[in-house]
Protein backbone atom coordinates (compact mmCIF):
# COMPACT_ATOMS: atom_id res chain seq x y z
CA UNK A 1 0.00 0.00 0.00
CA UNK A 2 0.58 3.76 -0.46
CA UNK A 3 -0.37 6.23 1.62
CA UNK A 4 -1.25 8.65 -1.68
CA UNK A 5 -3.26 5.80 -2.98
CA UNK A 6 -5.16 5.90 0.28
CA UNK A 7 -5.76 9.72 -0.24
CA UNK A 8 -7.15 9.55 -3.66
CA UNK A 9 -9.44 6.72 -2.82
CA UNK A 10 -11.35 8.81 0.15
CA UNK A 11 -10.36 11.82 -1.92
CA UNK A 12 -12.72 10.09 -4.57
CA UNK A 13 -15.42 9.62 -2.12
CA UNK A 14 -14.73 5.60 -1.98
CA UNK A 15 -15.26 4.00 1.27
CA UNK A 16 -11.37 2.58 2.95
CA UNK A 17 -10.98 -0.57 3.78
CA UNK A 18 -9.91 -1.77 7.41
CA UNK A 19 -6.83 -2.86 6.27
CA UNK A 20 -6.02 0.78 4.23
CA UNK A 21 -7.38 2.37 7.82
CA UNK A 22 -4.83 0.46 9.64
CA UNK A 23 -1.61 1.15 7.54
CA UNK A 24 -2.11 4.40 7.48
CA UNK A 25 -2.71 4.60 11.13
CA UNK A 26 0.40 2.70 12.01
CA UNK A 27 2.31 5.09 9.70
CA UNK A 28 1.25 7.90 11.41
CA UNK A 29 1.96 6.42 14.85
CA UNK A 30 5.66 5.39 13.82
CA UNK A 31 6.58 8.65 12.01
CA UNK A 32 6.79 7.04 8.14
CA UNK A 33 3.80 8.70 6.55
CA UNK A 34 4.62 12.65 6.05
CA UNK A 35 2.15 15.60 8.08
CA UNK A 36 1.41 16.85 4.57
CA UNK A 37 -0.22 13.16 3.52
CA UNK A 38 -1.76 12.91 6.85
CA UNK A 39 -3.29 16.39 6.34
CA UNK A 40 -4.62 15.46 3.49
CA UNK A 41 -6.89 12.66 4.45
CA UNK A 42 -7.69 14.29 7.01
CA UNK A 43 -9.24 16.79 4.78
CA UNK A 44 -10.56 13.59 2.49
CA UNK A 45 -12.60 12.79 5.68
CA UNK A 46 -13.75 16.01 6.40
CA UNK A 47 -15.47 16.75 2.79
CA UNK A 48 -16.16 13.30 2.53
CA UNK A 49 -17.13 11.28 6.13
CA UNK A 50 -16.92 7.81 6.42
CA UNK A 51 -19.45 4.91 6.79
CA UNK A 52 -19.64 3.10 10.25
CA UNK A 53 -17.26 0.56 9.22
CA UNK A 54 -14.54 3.15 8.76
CA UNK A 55 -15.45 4.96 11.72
CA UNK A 56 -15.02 1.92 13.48
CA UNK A 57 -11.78 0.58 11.61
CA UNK A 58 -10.49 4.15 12.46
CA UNK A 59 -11.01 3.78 15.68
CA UNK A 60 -10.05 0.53 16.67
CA UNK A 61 -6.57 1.27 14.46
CA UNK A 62 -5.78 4.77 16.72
CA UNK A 63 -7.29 2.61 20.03
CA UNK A 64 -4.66 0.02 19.21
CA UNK A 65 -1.64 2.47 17.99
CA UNK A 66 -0.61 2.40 21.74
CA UNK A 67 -1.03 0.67 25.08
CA UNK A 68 -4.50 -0.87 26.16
CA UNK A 69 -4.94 -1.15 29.85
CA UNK A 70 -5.54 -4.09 31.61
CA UNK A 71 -7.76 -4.01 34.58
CA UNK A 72 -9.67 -7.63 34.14
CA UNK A 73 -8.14 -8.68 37.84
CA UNK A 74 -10.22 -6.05 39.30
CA UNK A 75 -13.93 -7.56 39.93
CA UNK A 76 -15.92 -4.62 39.35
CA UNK A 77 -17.10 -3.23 36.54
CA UNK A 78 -15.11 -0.68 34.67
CA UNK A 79 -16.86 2.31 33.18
CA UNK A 80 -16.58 5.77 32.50
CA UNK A 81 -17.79 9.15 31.63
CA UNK A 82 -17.36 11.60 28.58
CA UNK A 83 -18.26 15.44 28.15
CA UNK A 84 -17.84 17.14 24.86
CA UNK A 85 -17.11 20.42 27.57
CA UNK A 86 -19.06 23.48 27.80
CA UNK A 87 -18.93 26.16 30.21
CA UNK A 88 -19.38 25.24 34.08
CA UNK A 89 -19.17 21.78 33.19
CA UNK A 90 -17.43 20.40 35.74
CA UNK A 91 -19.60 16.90 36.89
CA UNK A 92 -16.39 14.42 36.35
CA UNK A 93 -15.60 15.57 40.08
CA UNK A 94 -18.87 14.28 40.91
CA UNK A 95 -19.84 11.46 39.01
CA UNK A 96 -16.25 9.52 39.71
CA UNK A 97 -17.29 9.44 42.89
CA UNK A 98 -20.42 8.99 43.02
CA UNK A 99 -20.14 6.12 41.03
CA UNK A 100 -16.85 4.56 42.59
CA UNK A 101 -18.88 4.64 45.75
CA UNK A 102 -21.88 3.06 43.83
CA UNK A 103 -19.30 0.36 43.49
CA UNK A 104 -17.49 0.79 39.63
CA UNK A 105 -13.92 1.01 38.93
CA UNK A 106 -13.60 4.62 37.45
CA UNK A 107 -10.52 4.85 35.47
CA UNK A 108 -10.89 8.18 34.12
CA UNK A 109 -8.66 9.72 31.12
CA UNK A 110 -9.10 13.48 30.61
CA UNK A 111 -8.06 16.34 29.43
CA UNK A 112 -7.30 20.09 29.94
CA UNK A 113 -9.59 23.20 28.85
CA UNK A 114 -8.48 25.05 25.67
CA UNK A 115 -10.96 28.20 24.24
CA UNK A 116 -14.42 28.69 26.10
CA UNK A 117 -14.16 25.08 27.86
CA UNK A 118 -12.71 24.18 30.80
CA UNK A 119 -10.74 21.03 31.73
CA UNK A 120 -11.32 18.74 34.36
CA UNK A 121 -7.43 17.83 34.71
CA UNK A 122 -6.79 21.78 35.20
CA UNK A 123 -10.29 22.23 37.86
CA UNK A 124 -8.36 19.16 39.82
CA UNK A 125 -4.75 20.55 39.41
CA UNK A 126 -6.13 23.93 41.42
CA UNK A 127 -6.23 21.53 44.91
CA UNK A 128 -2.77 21.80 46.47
CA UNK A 129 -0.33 18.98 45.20
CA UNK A 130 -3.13 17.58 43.38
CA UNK A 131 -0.98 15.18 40.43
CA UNK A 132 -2.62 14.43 37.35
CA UNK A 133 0.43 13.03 35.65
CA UNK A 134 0.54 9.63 37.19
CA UNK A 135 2.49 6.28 35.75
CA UNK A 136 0.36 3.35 34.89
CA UNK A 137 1.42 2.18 37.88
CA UNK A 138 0.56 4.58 40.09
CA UNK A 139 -3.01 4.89 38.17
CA UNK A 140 -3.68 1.20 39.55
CA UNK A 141 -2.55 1.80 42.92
CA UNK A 142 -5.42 5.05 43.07
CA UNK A 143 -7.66 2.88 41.58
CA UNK A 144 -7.59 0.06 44.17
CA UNK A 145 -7.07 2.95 47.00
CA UNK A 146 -10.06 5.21 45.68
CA UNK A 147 -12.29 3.21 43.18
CA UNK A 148 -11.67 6.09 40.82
CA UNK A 149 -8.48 7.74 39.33
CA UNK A 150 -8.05 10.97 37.03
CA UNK A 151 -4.99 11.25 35.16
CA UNK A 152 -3.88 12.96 31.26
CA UNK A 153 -3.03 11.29 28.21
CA UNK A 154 0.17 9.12 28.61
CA UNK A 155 2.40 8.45 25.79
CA UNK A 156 1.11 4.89 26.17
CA UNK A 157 -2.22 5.48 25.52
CA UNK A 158 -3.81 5.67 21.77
CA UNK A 159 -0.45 8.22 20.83
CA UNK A 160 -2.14 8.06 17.04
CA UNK A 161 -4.41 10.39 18.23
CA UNK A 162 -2.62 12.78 19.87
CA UNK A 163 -0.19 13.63 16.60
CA UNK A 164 -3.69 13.49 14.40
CA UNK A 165 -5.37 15.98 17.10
CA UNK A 166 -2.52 18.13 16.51
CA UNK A 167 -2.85 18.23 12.30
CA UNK A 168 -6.83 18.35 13.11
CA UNK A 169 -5.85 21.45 14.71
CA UNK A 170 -3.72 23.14 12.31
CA UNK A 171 -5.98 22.14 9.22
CA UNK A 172 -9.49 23.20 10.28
CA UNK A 173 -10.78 19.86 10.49
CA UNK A 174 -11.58 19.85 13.90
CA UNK A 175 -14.94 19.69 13.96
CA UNK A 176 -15.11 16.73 11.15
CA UNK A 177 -17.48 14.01 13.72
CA UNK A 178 -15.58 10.62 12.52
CA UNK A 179 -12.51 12.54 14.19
CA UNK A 180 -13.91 13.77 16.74
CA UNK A 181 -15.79 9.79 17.39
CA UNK A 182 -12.05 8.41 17.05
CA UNK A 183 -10.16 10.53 19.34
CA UNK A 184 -12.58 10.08 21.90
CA UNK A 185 -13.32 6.53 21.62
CA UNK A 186 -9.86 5.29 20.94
CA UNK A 187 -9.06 7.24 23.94
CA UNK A 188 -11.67 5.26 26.10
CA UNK A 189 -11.49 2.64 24.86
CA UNK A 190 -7.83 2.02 25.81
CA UNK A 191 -8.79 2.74 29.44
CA UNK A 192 -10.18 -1.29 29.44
CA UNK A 193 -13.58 0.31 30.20
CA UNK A 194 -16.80 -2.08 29.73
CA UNK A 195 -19.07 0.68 29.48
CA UNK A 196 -19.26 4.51 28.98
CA UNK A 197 -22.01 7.28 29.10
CA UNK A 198 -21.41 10.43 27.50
CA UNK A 199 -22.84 13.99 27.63
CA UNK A 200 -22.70 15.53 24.73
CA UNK A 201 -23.73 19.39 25.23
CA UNK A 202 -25.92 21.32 22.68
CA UNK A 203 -26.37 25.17 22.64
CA UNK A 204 -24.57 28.47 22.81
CA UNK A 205 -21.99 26.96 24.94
CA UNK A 206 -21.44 23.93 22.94
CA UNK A 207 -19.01 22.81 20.61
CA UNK A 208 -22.00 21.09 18.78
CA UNK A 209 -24.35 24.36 19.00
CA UNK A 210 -27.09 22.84 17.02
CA UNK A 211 -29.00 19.84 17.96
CA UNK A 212 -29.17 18.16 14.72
CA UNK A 213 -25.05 18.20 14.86
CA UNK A 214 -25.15 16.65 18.33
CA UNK A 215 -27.98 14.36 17.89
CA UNK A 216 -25.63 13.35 14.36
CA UNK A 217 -22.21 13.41 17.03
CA UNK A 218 -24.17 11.31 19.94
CA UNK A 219 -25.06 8.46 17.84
CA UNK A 220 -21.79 8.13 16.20
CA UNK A 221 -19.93 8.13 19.11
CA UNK A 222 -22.90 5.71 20.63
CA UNK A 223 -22.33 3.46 17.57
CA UNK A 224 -18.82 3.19 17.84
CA UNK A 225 -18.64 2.28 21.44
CA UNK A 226 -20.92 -0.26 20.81
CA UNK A 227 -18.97 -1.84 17.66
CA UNK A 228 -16.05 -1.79 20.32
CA UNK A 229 -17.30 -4.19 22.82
CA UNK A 230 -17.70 -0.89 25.60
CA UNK A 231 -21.65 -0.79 26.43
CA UNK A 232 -22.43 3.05 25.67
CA UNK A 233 -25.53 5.73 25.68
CA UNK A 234 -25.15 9.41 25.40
CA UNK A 235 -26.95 11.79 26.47
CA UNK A 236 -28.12 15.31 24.60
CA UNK A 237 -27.88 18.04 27.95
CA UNK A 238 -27.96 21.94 27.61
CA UNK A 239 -25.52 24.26 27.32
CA UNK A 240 -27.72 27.44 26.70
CA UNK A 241 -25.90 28.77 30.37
CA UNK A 242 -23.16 28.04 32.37
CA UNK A 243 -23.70 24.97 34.40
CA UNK A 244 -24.26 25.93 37.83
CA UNK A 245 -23.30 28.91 39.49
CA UNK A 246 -19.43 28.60 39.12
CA UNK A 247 -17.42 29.06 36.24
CA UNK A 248 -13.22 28.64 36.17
CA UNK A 249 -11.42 26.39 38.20
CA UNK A 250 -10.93 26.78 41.93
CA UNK A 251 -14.43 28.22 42.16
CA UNK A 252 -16.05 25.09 40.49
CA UNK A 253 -14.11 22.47 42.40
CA UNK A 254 -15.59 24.53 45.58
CA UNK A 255 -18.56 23.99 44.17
CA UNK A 256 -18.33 20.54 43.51
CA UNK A 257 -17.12 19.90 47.33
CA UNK A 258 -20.04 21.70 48.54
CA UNK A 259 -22.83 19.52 47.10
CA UNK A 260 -20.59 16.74 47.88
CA UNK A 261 -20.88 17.75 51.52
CA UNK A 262 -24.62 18.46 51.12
CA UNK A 263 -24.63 22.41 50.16
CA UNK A 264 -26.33 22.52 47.57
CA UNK A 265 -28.49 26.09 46.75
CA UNK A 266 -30.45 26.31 43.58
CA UNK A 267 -27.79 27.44 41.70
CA UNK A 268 -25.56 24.47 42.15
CA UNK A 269 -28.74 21.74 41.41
CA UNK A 270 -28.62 21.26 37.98
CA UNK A 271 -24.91 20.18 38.65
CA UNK A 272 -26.43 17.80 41.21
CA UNK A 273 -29.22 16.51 38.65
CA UNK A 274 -27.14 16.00 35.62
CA UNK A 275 -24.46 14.38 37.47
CA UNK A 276 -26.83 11.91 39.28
CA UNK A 277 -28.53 11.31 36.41
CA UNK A 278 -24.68 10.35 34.28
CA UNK A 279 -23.87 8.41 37.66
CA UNK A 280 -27.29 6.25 37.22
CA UNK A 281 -26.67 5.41 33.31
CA UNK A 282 -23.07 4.21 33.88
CA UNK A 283 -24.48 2.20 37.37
CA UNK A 284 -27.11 0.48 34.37
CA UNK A 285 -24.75 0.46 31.97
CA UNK A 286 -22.28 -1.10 33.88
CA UNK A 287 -24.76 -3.70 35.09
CA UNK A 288 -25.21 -3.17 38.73
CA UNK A 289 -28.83 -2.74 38.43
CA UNK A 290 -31.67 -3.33 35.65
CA UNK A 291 -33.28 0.20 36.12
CA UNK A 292 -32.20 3.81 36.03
CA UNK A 293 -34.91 4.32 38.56
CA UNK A 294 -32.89 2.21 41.32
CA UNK A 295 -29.74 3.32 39.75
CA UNK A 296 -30.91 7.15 40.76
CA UNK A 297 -32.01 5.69 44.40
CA UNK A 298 -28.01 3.72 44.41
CA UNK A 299 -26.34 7.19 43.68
CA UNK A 300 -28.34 9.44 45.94
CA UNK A 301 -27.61 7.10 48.91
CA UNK A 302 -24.27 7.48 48.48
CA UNK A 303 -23.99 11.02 48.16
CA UNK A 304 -26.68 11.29 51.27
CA UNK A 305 -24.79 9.10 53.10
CA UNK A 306 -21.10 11.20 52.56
CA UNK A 307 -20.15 8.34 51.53
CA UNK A 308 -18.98 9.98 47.98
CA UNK A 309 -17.61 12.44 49.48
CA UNK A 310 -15.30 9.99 51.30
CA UNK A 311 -14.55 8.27 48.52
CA UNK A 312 -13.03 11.72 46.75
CA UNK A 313 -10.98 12.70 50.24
CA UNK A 314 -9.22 9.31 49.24
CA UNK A 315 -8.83 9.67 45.95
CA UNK A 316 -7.15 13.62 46.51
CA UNK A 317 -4.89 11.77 49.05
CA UNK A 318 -3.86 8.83 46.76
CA UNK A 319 -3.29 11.71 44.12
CA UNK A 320 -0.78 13.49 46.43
CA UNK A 321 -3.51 16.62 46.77
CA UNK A 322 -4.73 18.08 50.62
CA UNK A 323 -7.58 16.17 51.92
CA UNK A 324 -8.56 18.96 53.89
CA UNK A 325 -10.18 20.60 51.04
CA UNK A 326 -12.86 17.80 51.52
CA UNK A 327 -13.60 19.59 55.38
CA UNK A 328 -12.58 23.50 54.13
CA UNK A 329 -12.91 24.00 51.04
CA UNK A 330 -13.54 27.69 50.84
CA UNK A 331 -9.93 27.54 53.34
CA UNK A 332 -7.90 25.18 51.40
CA UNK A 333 -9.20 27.40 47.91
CA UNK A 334 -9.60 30.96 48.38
CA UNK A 335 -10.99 33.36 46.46
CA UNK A 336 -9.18 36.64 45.58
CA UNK A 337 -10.73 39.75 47.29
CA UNK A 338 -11.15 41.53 44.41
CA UNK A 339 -14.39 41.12 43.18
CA UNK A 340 -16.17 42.84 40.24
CA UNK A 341 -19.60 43.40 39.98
CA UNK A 342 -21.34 42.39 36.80
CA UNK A 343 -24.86 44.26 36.88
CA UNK A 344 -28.06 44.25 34.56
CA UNK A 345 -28.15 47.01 32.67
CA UNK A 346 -32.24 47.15 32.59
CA UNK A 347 -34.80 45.86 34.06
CA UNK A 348 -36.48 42.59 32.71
CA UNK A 349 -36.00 39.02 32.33
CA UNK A 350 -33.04 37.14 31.48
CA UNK A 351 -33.73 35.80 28.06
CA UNK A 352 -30.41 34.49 26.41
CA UNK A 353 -27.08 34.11 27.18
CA UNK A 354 -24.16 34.26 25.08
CA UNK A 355 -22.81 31.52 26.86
CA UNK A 356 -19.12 30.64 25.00
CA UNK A 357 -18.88 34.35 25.46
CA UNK A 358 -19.24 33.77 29.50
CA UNK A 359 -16.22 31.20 29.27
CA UNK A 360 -13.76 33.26 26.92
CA UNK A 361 -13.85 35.89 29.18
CA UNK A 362 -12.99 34.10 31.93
CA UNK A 363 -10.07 32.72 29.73
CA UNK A 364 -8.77 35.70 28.64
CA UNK A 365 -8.58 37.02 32.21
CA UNK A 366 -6.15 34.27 33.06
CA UNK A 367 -9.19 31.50 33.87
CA UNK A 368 -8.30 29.60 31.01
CA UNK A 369 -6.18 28.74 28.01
CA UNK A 370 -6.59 31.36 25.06
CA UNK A 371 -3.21 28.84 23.33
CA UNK A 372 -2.46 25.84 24.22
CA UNK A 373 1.09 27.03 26.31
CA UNK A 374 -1.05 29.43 28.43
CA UNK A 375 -0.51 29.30 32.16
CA UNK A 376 -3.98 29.05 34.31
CA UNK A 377 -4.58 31.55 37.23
CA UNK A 378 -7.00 28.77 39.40
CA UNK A 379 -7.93 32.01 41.32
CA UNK A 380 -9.82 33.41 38.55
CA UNK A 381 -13.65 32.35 37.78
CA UNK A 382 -17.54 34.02 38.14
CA UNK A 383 -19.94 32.78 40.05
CA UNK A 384 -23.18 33.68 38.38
CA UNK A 385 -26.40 34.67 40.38
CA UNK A 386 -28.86 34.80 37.98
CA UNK A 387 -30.70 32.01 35.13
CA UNK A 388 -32.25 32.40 31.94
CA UNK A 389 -36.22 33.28 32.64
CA UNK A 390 -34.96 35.22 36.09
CA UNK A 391 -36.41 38.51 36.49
CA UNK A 392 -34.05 41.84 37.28
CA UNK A 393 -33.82 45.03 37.87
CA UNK A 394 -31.67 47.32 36.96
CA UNK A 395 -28.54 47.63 38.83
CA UNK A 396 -29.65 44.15 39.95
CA UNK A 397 -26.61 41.62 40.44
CA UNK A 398 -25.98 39.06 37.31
CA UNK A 399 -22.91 37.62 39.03
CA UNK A 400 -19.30 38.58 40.63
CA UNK A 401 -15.87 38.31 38.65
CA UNK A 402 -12.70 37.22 40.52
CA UNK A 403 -9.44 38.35 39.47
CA UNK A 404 -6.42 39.73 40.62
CA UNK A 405 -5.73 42.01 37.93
CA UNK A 406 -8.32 44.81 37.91
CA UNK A 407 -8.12 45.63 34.06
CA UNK A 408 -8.23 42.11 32.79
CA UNK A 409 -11.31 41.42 35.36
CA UNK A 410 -13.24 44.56 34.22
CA UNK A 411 -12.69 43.85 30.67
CA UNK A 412 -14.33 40.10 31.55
CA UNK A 413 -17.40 41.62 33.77
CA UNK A 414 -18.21 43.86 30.55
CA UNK A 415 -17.93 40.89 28.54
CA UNK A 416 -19.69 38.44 30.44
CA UNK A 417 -22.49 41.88 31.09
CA UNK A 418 -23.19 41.68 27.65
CA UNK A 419 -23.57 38.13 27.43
CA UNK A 420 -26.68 38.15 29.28
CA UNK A 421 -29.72 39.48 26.89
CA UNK A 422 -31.96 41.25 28.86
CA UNK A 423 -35.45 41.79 27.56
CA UNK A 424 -38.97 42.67 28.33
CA UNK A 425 -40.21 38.78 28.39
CA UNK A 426 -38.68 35.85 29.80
CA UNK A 427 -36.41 33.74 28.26
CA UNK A 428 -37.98 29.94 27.98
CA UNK A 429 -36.10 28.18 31.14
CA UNK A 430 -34.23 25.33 28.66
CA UNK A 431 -34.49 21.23 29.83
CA UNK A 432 -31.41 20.17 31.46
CA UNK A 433 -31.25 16.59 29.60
CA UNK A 434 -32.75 16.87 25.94
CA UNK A 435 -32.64 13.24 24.80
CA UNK A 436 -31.50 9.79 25.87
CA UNK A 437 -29.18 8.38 22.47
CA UNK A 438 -28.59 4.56 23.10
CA UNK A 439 -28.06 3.67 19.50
């Protein structure tokens, strides 16, 4: 075979065979097929798509480019959970464990925020001596300590993807969905997991905004898993507003602590809900019980019980972080003092927001990564006080920024002020969960 043979056949529109899938693939991992020929299928795919088999073929050739993890001496059941991201979305740090406590093995491989969406390795990097660059060897050893480990990317694991990611980057072909359904799956799917629910997010603070795109992306990725031998269902949730009331990264792990410790205001429920709700499907998925009813009742005991909130003081130990952010949270992750108020400018309802506009500000004033090299202030974040259908008044508070550097925080409250449309009728409040994909 030929790499430029490859190219002109999915150039052509022709469907690849496995075999063509998994040269290539192996030629990317080992360096002997150029960036310019690997940019160009990439391209191929992205005008062209692929059929299930190739999605599949693509996948299973970047899942088995590297190291597949081997947890089969461990009785439980191994499953996981995957966000596309959005703004606020930060319920890995509850639904590891929450269902680690429901008794699953959660070994979790994430990533870091880049743009308008935050990262759940960064969110966990802002506890003290928190490490999220652990061996495979140390990831078992948190695993049988905690039930549930969080670490990056290794070298090990599905390095195809992480040298196409890079290309998908520099060729605008990010957003082509058999990519996007490889990365993710290959990246899973090396974990060992035998099931996986994912969340992908729809709206203004989506990477799929509309919900055609992320019915199209949830069933692919769905189908994929599936063809894999890992048990999956997705689920279509909103991203019309932040979720919750917190948005950076020491902020929303407070946040997260809180409702693990049983603090949870109005605000900070739909973070509760969805994450209960993820929790349940893996708990089903993973076959500990036959209904997501008794799934719900499973995970609710154990976060009544503080028994998940246990289970996360562990796994912050194992992971070299202060447990004592589990008692003090608000101690062990302060807030600057500088706060900026972000007021309405009229009186009405809130009827939009400009959500990915709410999370780029926050980036750009050192919350997050505007380029991949960017350092992340933890410190900075907003913590929003008001939701979409809310009434106001003028003057009326819409939410506080924190940052230590008074121009860069202003410039973010005027930002994140005119994110939030106010008008003379409410905005419709949106459903949290959308639609249940399981095929």
């Amino acid at each position: 075979m030929r790499p430029q043979d490859i190219i002109r056949k999915k150039r052509d529109g022709a469907e690849l065979s496995s075999a063509e899938i998994a040269f290539f693939v192996n030629g990317v991992t080992a360096g002997e097929v150029a960036d310019y020929q690997v940019s160009a299928l990439l391209m191929a795919i992205f005008l062209n798509g692929m059929t299930d088999a190739e999605q599949s073929a693509l996948t299973e050739a970047m899942l088995h480019s590297g190291e597949i993890l081997d947890f089969s001496d461990i009785s439980k059941p191994k499953a996981d959970k995957h966000s596309t991201g959005g703004v606020g979305d930060k319920t890995s740090l509850l639904i590891a464990p929450f269902a680690a406590a429901a008794g699953i093995c959660v070994p979790m491989i994430s990533g870091r925020g880049l743009g308008h969406t935050g990262g759940t390795l960064d969110k966990l990097e802002s506890i003290p001596g928190y490490s999220v660059k652990l061996s495979l060897k140390e990831f078992r050893a948190v695993l049988d300590v905690a039930g549930f480990a969080m670490n990056g990317q290794t070298a090990e694991i599905a390095p195809a993807d992480k040298k196409l990611y890079a290309l998908r980057d520099a060729t605008a072909t990010i957003e082509a969905i058999p990519l996007i359904v490889a990365s993710i799956i290959s990246k899973k799917g090396a974990a060992g997991l035998d099931a996986m629910v994912i969340d992908v997010k729809t709206g203004s603070g989506a990477f799929m905004r509309e919900p055609e795109k992320a019915k199209q992306l949830a069933r692919a990725l769905v189908t994929t898993g599936n063809s894999l031998g890992v048990h999956s269902q997705a689920l279509i949730t909103d991203m019309n507003q932040p979720l919750g009331r917190a948005v950076g990264h020491s902020v929303e792990v407070r946040e997260c602590i809180d409702v693990l410790r049983g603090q949870v205001d109005a605000g900070a429920r739909p973070v509760l809900d969805l994450s209960i709700e993820l929790a349940a499907r893996m708990v089903v998925l993973a076959q500990l019980e036959t209904s997501v009813d008794a799934a719900r009742t499973r995970i609710r005991k154990v976060h009544e019980s503080g028994a998940a909130l246990e289970t996360f003081r562990r796994n912050v130990e194992a992971q070299g972080g202060d447990p004592r952010v589990c008692d003090d949270p608000a101690g062990i992750l302060p807030l600057t003092e500088k706060a900026i108020k972000v007021e309405s400018p009229r009186s009405g309802f809130v009827n939009r927001v400009d959500t990915s506009e709410v999370g780029h500000a926050i980036a750009e004033a050192g919350g997050g990564r505007v380029r991949i090299e960017d350092t992340i202030d933890p410190a900075v974040g907003f913590i929003g006080e008001v939701k979409i259908g809310d009434q106001v008044r003028a003057g009326d508070l819409i939410g506080l920024v924190y940052c230590d550097d008074s121009d860069r925080g202003q410039a973010a409250a005027s930002r994140i002020r005119a994110a939030y449309e106010i008008a003379d009728q409410p905005g419709q409040r949106p459903e949290l969960i959308k639609e249940v994909i399981d095929k």
